[in-house]
Protein backbone atom coordinates (compact mmCIF):
# COMPACT_ATOMS: atom_id res chain seq x y z
CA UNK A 1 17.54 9.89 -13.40
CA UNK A 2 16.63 9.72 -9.66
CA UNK A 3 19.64 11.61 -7.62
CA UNK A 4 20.13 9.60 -4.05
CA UNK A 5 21.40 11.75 -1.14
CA UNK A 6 22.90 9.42 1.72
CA UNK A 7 26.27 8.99 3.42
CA UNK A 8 28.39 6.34 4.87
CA UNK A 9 27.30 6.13 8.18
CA UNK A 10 23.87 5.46 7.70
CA UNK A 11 22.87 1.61 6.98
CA UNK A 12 19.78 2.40 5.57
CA UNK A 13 21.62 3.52 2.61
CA UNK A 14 23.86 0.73 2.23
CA UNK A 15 20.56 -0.78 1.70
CA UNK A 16 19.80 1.57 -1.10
CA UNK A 17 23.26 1.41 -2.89
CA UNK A 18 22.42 -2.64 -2.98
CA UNK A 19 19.07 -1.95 -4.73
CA UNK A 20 20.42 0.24 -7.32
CA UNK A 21 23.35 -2.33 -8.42
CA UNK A 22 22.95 -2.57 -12.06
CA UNK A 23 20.81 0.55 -12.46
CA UNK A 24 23.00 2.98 -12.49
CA UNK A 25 21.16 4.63 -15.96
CA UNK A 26 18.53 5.12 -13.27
CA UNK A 27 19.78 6.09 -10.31
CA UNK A 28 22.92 8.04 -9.55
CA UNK A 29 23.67 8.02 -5.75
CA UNK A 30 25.58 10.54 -3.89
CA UNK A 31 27.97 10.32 -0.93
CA UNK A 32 27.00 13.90 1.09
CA UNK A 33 30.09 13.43 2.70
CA UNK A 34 32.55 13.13 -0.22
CA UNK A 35 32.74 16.93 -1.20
CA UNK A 36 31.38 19.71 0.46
CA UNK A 37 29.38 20.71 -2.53
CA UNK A 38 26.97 18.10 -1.82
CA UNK A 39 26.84 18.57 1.38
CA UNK A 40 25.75 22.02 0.27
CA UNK A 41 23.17 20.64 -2.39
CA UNK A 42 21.96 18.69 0.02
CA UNK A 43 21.45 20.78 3.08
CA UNK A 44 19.35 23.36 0.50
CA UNK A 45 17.34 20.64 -0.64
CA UNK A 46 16.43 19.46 3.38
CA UNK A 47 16.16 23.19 4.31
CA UNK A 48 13.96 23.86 1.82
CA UNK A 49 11.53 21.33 1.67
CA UNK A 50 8.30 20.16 3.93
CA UNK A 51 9.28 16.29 3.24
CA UNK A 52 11.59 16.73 5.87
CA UNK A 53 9.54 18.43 8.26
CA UNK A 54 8.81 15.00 10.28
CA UNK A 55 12.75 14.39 10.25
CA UNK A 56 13.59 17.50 11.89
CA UNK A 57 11.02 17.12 14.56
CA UNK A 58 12.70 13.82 15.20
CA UNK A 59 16.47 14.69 14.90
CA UNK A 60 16.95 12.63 12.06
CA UNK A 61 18.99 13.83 9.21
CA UNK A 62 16.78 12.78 6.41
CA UNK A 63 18.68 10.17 4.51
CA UNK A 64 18.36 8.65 2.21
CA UNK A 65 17.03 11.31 -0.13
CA UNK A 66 15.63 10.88 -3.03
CA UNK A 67 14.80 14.07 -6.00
CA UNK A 68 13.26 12.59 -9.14
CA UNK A 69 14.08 13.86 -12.10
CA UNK A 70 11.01 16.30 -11.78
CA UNK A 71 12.10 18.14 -8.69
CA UNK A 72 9.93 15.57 -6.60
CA UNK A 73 11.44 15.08 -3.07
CA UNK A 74 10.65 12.33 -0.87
CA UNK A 75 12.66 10.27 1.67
CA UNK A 76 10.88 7.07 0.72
CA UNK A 77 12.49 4.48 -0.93
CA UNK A 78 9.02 2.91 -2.36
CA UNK A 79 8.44 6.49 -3.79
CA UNK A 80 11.08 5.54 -6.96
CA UNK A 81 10.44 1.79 -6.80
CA UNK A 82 12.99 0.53 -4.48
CA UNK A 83 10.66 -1.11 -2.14
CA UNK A 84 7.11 -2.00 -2.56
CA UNK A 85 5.18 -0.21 0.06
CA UNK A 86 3.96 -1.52 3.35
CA UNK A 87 7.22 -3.75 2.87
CA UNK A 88 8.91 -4.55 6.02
CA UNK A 89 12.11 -5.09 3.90
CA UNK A 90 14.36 -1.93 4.44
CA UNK A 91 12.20 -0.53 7.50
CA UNK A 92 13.75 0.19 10.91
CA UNK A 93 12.33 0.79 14.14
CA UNK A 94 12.98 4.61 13.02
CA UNK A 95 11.61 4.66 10.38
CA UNK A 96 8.07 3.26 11.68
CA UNK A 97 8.45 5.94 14.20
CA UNK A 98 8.95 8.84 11.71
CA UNK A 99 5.72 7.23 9.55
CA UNK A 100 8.02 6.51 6.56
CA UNK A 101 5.36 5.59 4.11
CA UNK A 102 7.37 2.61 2.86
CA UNK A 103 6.91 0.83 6.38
């Protein structure tokens, strides 16, 4: 199961919660802001890992986040099949900026 890190606030996770409608054997998404123990998960996880290196440089928070099921860490939604890559679909001004590999 792919855990999703994202919060309310940011529409480029409503765009994730839409893609994962019906898969939820697949895909288990979590609100960061809903209980301070995933904000705490989740602040170890962005602390912790390079992925978010080009996120930090930029200010950006770093969601959505996505950890596979074997520890992988990206921030890229065509990473776990949510997007095809190079699709303009889900891709913001931001996230051409911050070289999101999706976009």
């Amino acid at each position: 199961m792919v855990k999703i890190y994202g919060m309310p606030t940011c529409p480029y996770c409503d765009y994730v919660k839409e893609q994962i409608v019906g898969k939820e054997d697949q895909f288990q998404y979590i609100d960061i802001g809903s209980h301070i123990r995933y904000m705490g998960e989740f602040t170890r996880i962005r602390d912790n890992s390079p992925v978010f290196d080009k996120c930090k440089e930029t200010g950006d928070v770093g969601i959505p986040c996505f950890v596979l099921e074997d520890g992988t860490i990206s921030i890229d939604p065509a990473d776990v099949g949510l997007i095809e890559y190079g699709s303009p679909s889900a891709c913001s001004i931001d996230d051409h900026k911050s070289g999101r590999k999706g976009c």
